[in-house]
Protein backbone atom coordinates (compact mmCIF):
# COMPACT_ATOMS: atom_id res chain seq x y z
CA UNK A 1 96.92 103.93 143.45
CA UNK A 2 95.84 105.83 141.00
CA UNK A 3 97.98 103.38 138.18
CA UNK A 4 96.87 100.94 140.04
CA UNK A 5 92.64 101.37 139.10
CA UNK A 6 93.76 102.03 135.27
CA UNK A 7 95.65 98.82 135.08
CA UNK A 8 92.47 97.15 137.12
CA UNK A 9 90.12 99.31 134.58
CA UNK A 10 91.93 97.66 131.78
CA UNK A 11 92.17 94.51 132.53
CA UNK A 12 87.77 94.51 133.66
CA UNK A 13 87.52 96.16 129.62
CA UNK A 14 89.41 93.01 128.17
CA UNK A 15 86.31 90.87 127.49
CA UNK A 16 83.87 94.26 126.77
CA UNK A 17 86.00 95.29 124.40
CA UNK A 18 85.44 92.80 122.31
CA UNK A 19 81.86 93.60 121.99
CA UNK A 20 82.55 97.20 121.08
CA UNK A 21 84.97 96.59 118.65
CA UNK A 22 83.52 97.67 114.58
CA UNK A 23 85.23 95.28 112.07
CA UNK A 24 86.07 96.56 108.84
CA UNK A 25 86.74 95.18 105.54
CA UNK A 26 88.51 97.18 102.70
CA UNK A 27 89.55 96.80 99.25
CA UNK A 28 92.18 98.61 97.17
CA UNK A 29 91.57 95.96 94.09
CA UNK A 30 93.50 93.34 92.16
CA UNK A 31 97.08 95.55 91.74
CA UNK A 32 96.57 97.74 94.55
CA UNK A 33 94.56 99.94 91.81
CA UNK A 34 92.82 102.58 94.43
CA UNK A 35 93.73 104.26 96.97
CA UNK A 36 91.26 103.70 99.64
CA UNK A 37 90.80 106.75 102.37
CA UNK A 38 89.06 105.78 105.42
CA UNK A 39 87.45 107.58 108.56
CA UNK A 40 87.45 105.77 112.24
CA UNK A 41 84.83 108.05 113.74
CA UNK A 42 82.34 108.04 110.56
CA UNK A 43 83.16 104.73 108.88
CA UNK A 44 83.33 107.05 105.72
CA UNK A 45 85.71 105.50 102.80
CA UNK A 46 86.39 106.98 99.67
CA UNK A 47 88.24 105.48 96.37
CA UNK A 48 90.02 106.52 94.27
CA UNK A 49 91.61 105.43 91.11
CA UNK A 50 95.52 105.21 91.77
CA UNK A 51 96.47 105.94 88.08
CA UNK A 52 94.63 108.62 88.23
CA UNK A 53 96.94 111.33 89.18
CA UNK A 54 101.27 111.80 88.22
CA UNK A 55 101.98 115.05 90.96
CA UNK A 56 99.80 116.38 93.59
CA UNK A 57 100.16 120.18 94.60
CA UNK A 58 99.82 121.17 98.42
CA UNK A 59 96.69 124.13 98.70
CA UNK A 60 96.35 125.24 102.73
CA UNK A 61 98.45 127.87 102.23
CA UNK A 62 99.55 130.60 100.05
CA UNK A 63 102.87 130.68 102.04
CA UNK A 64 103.48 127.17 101.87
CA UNK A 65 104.54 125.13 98.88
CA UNK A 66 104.74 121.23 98.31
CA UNK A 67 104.52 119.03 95.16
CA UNK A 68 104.51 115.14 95.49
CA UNK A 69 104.80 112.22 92.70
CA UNK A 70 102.78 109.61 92.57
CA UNK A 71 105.31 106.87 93.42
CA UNK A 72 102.39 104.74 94.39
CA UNK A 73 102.60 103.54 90.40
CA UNK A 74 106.07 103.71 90.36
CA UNK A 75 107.10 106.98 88.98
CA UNK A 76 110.58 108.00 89.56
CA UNK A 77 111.58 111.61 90.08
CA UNK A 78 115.20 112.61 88.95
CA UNK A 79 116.92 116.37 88.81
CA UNK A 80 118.31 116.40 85.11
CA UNK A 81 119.22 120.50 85.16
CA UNK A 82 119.53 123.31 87.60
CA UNK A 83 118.54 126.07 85.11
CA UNK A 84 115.67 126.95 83.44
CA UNK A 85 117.60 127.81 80.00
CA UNK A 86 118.70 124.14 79.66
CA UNK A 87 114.58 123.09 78.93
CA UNK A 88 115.84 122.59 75.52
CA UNK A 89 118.79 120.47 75.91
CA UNK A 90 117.86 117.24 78.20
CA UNK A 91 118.55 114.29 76.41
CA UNK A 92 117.68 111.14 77.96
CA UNK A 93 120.86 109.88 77.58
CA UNK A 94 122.31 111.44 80.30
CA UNK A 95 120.21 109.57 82.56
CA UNK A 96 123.04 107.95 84.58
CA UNK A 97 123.73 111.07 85.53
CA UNK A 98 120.65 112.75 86.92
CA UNK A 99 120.17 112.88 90.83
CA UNK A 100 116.98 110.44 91.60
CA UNK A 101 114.10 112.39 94.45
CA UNK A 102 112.15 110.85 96.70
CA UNK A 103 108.57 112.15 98.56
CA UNK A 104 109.42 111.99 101.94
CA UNK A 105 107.23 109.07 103.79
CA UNK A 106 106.85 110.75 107.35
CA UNK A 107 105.67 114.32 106.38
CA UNK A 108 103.04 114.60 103.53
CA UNK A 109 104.66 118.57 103.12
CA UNK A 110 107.90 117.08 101.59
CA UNK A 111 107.87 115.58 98.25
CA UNK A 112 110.16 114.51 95.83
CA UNK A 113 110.04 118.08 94.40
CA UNK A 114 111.28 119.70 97.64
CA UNK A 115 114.37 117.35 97.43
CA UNK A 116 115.41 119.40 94.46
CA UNK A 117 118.72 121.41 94.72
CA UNK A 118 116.95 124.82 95.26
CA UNK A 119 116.38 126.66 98.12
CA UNK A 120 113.19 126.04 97.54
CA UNK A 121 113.85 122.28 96.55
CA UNK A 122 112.23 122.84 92.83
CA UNK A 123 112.29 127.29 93.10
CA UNK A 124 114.14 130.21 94.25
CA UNK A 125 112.29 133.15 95.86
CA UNK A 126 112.08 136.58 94.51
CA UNK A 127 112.14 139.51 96.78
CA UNK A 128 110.89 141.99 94.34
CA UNK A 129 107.63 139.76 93.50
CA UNK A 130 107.21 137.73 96.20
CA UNK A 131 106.87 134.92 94.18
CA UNK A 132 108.75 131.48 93.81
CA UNK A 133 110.48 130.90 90.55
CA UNK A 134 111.38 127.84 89.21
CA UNK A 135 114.92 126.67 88.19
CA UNK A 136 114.86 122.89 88.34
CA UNK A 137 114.25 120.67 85.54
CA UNK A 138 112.89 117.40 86.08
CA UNK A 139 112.22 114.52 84.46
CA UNK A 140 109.62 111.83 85.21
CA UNK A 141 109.89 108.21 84.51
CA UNK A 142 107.31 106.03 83.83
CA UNK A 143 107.13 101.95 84.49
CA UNK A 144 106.47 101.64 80.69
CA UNK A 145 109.55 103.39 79.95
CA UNK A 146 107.81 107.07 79.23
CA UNK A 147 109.84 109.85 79.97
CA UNK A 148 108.43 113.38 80.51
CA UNK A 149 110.25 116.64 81.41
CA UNK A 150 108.64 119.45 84.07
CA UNK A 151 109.81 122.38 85.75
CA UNK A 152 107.45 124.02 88.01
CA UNK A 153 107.97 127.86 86.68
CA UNK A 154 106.19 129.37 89.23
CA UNK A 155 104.19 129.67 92.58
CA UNK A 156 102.07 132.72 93.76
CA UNK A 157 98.81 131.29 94.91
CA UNK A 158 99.16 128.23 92.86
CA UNK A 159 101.34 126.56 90.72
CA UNK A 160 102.22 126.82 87.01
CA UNK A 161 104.08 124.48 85.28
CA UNK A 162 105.53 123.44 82.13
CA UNK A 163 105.96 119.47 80.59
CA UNK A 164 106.28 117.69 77.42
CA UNK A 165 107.10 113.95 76.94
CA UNK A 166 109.70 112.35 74.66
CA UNK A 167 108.66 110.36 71.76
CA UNK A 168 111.48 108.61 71.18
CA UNK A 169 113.29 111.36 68.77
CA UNK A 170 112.09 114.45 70.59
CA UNK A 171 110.38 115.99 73.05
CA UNK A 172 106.77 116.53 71.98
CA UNK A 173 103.26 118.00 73.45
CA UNK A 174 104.60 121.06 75.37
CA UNK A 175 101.89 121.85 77.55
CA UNK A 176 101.90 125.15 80.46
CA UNK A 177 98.91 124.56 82.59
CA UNK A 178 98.33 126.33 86.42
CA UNK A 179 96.55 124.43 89.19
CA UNK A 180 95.16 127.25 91.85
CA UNK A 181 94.78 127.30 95.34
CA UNK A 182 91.17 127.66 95.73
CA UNK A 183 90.30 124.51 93.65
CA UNK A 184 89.20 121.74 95.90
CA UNK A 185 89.22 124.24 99.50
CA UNK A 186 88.51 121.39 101.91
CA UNK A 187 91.27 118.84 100.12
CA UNK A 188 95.04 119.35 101.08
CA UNK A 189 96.43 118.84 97.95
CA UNK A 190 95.19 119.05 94.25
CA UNK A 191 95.92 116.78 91.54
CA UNK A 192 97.23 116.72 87.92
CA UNK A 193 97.02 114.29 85.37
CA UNK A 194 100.11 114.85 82.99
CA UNK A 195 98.76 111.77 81.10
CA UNK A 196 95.42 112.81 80.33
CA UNK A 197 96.42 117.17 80.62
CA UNK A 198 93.47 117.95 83.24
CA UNK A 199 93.41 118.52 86.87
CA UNK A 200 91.50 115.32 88.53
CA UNK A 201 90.42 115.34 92.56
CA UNK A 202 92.01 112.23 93.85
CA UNK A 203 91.54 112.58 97.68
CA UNK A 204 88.64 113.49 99.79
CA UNK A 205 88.22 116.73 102.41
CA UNK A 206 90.84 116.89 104.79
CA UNK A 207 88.24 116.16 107.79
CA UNK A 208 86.62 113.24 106.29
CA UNK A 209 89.65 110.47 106.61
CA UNK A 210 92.08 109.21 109.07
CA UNK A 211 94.18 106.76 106.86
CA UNK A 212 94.96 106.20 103.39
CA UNK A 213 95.86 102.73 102.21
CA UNK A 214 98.33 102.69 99.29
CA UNK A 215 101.35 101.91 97.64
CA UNK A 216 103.95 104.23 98.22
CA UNK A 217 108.17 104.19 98.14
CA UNK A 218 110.16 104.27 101.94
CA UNK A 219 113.83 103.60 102.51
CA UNK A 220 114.15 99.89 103.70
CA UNK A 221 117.51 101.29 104.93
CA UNK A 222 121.17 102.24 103.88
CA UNK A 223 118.90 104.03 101.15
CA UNK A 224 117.47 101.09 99.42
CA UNK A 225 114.05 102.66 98.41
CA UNK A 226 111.25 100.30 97.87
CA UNK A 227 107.81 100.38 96.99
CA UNK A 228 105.89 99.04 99.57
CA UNK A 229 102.25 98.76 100.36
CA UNK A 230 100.78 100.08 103.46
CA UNK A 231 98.82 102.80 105.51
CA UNK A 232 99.35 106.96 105.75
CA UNK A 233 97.91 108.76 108.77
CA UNK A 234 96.49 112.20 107.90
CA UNK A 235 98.76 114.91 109.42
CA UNK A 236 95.88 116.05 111.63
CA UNK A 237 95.86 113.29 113.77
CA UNK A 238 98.79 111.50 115.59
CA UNK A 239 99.47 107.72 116.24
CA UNK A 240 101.07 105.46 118.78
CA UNK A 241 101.69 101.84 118.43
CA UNK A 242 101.91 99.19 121.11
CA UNK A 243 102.29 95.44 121.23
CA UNK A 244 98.96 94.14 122.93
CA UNK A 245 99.37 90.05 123.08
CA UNK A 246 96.63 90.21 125.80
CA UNK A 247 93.89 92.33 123.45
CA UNK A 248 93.51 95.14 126.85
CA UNK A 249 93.54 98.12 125.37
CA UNK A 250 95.88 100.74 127.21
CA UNK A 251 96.26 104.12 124.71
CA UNK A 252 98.09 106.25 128.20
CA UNK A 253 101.64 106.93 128.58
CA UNK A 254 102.52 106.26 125.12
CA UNK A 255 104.70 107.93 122.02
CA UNK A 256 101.92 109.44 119.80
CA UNK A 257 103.63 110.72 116.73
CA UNK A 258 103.08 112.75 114.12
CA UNK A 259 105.21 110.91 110.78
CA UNK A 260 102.65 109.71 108.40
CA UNK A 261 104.29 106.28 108.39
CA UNK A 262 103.83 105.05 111.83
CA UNK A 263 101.19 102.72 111.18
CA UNK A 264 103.09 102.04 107.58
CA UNK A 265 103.66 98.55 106.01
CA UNK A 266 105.06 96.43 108.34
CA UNK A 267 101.91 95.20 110.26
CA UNK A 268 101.95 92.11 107.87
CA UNK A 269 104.77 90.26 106.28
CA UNK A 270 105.21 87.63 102.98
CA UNK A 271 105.65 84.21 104.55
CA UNK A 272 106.45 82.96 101.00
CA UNK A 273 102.66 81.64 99.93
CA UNK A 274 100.49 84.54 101.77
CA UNK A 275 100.72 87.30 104.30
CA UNK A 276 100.65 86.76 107.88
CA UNK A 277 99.53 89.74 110.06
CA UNK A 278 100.51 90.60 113.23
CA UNK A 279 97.05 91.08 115.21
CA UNK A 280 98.81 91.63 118.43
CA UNK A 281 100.30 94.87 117.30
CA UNK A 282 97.79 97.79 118.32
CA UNK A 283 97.78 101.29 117.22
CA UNK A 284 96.34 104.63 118.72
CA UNK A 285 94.70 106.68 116.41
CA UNK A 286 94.11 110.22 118.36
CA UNK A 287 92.33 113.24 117.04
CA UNK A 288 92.85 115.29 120.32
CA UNK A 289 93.61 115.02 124.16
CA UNK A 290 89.80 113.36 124.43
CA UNK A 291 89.57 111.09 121.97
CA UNK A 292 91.30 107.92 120.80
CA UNK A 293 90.76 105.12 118.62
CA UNK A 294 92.68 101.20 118.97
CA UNK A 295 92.81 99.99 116.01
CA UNK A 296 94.27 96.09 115.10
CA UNK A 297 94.39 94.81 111.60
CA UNK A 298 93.14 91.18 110.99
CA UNK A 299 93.95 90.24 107.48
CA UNK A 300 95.57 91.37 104.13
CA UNK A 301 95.54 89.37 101.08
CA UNK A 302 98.06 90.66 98.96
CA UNK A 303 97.91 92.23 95.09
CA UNK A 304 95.49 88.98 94.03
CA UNK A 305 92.81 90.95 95.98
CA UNK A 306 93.69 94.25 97.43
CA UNK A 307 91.91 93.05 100.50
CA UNK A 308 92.56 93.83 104.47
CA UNK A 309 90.59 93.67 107.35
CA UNK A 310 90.73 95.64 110.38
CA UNK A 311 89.38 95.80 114.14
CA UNK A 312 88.44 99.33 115.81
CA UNK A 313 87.11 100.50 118.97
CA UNK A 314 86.97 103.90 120.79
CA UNK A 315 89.07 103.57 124.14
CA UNK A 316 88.51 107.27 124.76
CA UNK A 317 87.26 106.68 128.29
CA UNK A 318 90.72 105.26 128.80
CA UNK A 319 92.63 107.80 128.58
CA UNK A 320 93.22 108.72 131.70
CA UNK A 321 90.94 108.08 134.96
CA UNK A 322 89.84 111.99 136.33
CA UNK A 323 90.59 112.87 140.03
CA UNK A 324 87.45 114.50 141.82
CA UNK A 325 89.86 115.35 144.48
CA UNK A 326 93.23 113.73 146.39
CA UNK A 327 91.30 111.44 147.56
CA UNK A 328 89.10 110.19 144.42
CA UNK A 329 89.30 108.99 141.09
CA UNK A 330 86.38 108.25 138.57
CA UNK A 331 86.02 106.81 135.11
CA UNK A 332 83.65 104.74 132.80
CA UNK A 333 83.56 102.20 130.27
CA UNK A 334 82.41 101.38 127.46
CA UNK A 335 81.14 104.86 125.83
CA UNK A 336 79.43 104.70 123.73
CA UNK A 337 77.53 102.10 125.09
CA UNK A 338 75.52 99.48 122.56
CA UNK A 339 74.19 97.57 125.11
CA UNK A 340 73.15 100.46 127.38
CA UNK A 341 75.27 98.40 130.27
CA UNK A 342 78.24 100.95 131.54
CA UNK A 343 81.19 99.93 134.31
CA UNK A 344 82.14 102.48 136.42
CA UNK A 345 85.44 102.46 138.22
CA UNK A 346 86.58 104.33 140.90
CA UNK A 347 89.55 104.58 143.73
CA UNK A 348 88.87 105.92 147.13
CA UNK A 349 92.19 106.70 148.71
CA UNK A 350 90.66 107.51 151.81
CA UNK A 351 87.35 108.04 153.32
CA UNK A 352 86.38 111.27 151.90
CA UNK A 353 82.22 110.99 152.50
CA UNK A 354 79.57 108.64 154.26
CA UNK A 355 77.91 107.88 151.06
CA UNK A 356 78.85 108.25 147.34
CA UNK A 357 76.63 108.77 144.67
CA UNK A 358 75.71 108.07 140.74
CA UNK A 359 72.88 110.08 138.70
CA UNK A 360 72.18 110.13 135.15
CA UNK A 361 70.58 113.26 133.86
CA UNK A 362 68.92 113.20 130.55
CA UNK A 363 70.21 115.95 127.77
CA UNK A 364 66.78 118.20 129.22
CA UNK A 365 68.81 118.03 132.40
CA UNK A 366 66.03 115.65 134.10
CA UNK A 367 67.40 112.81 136.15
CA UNK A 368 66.96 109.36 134.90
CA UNK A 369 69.21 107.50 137.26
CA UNK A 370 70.51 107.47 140.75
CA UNK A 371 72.41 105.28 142.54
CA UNK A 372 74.19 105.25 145.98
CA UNK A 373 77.87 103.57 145.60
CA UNK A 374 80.24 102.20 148.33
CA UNK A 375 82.02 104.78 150.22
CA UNK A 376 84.82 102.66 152.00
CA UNK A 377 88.52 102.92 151.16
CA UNK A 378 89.84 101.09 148.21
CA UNK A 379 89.36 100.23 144.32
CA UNK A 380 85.65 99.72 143.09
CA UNK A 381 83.79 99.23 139.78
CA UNK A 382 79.92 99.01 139.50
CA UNK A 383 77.85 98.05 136.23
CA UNK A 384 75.44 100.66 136.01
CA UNK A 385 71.95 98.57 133.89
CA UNK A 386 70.95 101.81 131.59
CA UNK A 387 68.70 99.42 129.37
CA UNK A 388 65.43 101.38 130.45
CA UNK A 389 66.86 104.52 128.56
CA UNK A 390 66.23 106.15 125.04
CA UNK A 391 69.16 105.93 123.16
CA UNK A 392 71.33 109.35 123.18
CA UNK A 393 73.13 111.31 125.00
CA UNK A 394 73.41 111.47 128.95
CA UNK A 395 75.52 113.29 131.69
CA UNK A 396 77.15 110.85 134.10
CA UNK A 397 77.69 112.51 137.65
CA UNK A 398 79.96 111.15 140.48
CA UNK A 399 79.41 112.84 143.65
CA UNK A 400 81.72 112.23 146.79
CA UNK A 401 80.90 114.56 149.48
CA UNK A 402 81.53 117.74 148.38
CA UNK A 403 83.44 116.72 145.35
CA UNK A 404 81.32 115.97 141.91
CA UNK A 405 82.77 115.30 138.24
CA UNK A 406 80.33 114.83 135.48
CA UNK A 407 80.84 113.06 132.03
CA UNK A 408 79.32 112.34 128.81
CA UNK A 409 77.67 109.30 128.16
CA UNK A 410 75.94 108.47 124.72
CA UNK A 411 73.91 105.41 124.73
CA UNK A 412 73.23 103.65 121.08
């Protein structure tokens, strides 16, 4: 029975959804030229400029090391030497025969860097200093042809690294620089310019966005890498994705994943003139057991603009109905509430008390609201008219018999 009141719940939520639903519109410019971060719960976005950066260097933790290229403007990452001593002898020339790397497009932890030949991808560890040595040579190349050689020398609380870029004749502009942990302490990674020789900030605190919309490279299959553009979750949240042709949202019993991708590119495809997305396809953005996000995108218009719309809603209450006991189960929808106008649902699976009841208590712990509710055997929902209350937040009590569960309720 209990299935049987969340599909009932669901389907009741179809046509309030709707009403809850924020719609957002978002631009990443003519070329894709930012890199737009965006937060569900806030409705915070942040820009930034996607030439901005060449290699980003992972901060959380001085035990943990992970260096990413910017393949978002088409970098490309190859392994030209295995040994520090050969700094002086790559020749571009030998390009055919250097091994191309790719950042990893389901875990932000593994860049191109880490695909390196050492056990450390670009670094071997040493016992005696606890540090991580570098002993891969890399070279970087450019869309307009630039090459530049780096080797990451070292890591012990940061990273310090060595590039120069050819000129045609000869490598030219050595430069040693070290970016430290403890620049940027709420960001995830820190940034480097190799272009311009300075560090740059190029994504916001790690608690203040959800998604990042960007260009980025992914295997299309049999290893055919492609640039593509689409969406990266932030690893501290996970993501589900279900095909909703009827709009009801339904975020329980799904595959909530952790890959950065799963929202990805493939929400919209080329139809030969423009893009046609796929509205129908919902995802599940969830920042814990409690809450939930459905999100639905709407529109994207392709390099001319940068632009994409989106749909989102909190389906929180919906994650689950509660049991009170065997013999009851409560929930309530929408919350928050804009129109101060909440459903309850419940199941009685048997007769459990003479009378039910529904009070609202104010955050003083006054009672604003009570309510007695049908007792009798069987599914129920009741619209509760809250309109005569202050905007805020409430505490929701269902009592049967002896039996109570109480929930938050914020009013807007």
């Amino acid at each position: 029975m209990k299935k049987l009141l969340q599909i009932a719940a669901i389907a009741l939520t179809g046509i309030i959804a709707q009403a809850q639903q924020t719609n957002v519109t978002l631009s990443m410019g003519a070329g894709y030229t930012n890199e737009v971060y965006y937060k569900l719960s806030s409705g915070e976005t942040t820009s930034y400029e996607a030439e901005s950066w060449d290699i980003a260097f992972l901060r959380v933790s001085p035990m943990n090391t992970g260096i990413r290229i910017n393949d978002g403007i088409g970098i490309q990452v190859f392994e030209a030497a295995d040994s520090p001593s050969d700094w002086n002898n790559i020749d571009i020339a030998n390009e055919a025969s250097w091994t191309p790397l790719y950042n990893d497009d389901t875990n932000w932890d593994n860049g191109a860097f880490m695909q390196g030949s050492a056990s450390y991808g670009w670094g071997e560890y040493n016992p005696v200093s606890h540090h991580v040595e570098g002993t891969i040579i890399f070279v970087l190349k450019y869309t307009d042809g630039t090459y530049r050689k780096f080797i990451n020398e070292e890591y012990f609380g940061g990273y310090t690294f060595k590039y120069a870029t050819w000129n045609g004749t000869a490598w030219v502009g050595e430069t040693t620089a070290t970016v430290s942990n403890n620049s940027n302490p709420d960001n995830r990674y820190n940034y480097y310019s190799l272009q311009n020789n300075e560090e740059v900030v190029a994504e916001p605190a790690e608690n203040t966005w959800d998604m990042v919309f960007r260009k980025y490279v992914t295997d299309l299959g049999g290893g055919m890498m492609y640039g593509v553009t689409g969406t990266l979750q932030n690893p501290n949240v996970t993501v589900a994705k279900n095909e909703e042709p009827s709009g009801n949202p339904d975020p329980n019993n799904l595959n909530y994943s952790e890959e950065i991708n799963t929202i990805g590119y493939d929400w919209k495809t080329f139809n030969g003139t423009e893009y046609d997305v796929n509205s129908d396809m919902a995802y599940y953005v969830k920042y814990d057991e409690s809450t939930v996000y459905r999100l639905a995108f709407e529109s994207f218009d392709g390099s001319s603009t940068g632009n994409l719309s989106f749909n989102f809603e909190d389906v929180s209450e919906l994650l689950g109905l509660e049991n009170i006991s065997e013999g009851v189960t409560f929930g309530m929808y929408p919350n928050p509430s804009t129109d101060k106008m909440v459903n309850l649902v419940y199941d009685l699976k048997n007769a459990v008390s003479q009378e039910n009841n529904i009070s609202v208590y104010n955050i003083q712990g006054q009672l604003v609201y009570n309510e007695k509710v049908a007792a009798n055997n069987g599914f129920f929902n009741k619209t509760l008219d809250l309109s005569a209350l202050s905007s805020g937040m409430y505490i929701v009590q269902f009592k049967a018999g002896n039996n109570s569960i109480s929930k938050k309720l914020i009013l807007n």
